[in-house]
Protein backbone atom coordinates (compact mmCIF):
# COMPACT_ATOMS: atom_id res chain seq x y z
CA UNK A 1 15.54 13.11 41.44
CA UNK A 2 17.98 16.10 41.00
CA UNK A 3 19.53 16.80 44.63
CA UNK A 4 19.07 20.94 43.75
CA UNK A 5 22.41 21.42 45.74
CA UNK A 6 22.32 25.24 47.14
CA UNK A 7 25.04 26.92 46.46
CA UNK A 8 27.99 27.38 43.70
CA UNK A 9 30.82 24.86 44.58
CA UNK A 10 33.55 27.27 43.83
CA UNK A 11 32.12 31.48 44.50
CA UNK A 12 29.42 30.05 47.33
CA UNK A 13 26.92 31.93 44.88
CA UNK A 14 23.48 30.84 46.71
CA UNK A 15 21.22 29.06 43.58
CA UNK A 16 18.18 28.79 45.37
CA UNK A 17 15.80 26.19 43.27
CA UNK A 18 14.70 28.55 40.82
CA UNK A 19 17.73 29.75 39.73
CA UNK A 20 18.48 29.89 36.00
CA UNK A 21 22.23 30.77 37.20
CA UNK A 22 22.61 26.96 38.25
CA UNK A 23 24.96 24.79 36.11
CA UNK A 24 25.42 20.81 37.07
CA UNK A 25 27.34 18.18 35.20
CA UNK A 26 25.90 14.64 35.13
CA UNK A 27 27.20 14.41 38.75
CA UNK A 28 25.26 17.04 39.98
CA UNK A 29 28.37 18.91 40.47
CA UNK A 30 26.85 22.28 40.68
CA UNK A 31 28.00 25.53 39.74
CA UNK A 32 27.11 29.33 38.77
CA UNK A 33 26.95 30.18 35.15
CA UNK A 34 29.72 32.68 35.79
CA UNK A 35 32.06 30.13 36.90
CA UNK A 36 31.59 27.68 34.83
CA UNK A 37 32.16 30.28 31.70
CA UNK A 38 34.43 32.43 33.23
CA UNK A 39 36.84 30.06 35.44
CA UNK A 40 36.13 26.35 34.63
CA UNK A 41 35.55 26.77 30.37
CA UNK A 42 32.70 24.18 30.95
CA UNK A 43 34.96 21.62 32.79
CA UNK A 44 33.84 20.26 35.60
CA UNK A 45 36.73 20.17 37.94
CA UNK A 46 35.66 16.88 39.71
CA UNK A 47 34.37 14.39 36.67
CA UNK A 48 35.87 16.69 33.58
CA UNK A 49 32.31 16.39 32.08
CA UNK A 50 30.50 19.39 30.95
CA UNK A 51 27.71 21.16 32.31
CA UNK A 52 23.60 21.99 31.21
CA UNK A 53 21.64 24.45 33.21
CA UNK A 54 20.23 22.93 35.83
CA UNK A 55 16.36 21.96 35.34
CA UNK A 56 13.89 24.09 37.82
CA UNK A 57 11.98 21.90 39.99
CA UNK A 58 8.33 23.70 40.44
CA UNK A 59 7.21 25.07 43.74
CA UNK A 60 4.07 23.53 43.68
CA UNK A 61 2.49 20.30 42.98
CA UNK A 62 0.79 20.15 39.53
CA UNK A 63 0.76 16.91 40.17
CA UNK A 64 0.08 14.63 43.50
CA UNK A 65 3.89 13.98 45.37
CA UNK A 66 5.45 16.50 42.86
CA UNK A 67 7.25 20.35 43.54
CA UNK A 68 9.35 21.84 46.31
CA UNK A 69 6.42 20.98 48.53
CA UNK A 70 7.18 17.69 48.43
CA UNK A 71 10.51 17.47 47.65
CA UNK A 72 12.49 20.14 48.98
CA UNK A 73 16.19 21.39 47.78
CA UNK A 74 19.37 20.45 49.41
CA UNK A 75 20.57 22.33 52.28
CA UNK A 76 24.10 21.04 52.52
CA UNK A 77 26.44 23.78 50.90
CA UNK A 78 29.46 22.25 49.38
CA UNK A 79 32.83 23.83 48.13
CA UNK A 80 35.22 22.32 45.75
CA UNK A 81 38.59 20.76 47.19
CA UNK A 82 40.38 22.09 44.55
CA UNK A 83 42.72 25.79 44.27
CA UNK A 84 41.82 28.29 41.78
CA UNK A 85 45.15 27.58 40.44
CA UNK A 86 44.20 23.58 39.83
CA UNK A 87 41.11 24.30 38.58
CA UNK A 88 42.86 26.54 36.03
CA UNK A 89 45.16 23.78 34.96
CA UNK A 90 42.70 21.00 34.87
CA UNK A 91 40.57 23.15 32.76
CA UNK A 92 42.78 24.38 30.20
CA UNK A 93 43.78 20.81 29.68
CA UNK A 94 39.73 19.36 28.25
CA UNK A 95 38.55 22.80 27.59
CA UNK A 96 39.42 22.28 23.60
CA UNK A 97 37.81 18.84 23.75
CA UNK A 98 33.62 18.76 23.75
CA UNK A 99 32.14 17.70 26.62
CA UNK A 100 30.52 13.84 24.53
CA UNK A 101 34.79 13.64 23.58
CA UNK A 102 35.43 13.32 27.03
């Protein structure tokens, strides 16, 4: 099950559960939409993979032990490692490549 991590790794964006701003690669790296179009060209900066919108778990349970009811959303914020100026330069070096050539 998807962690739903709470915040954008690089702006601190919050991307509370039902957020169709959220952006993960197959990691769960996670990510606003703005950042990952505007800074990272759909690169992650910690696998290189791309990124989907992240899928939005339902608040309730449509069915028994499902939803945010039961399984709740990450509360541990988390902030890439990495320098705007890195991420820049690890970008621009896969961002001509597709994301299934990586």
């Amino acid at each position: 099950m998807l962690e739903l991590r709470p915040n954008c790794e690089l702006c601190d964006r919050d991307l509370p559960p039902d957020s169709p701003y959220a952006r993960i690669c197959s990691y769960e790296c996670t990510f606003c939409a703005a950042c990952v179009d505007d800074v990272l060209h759909d690169v992650c900066p910690n696998c290189g993979g791309g990124f989907q919108a992240r899928p939005i778990r339902p608040a309730q349970a449509w069915r028994e032990g499902t939803g945010l009811v039961n399984d709740p959303p990450g509360d541990r914020r988390r902030h890439t490692p990495y320098t705007r100026e890195e991420l820049a330069t690890f970008a621009e070096t896969l961002r001509e490549v597709p994301p299934a050539g990586r």
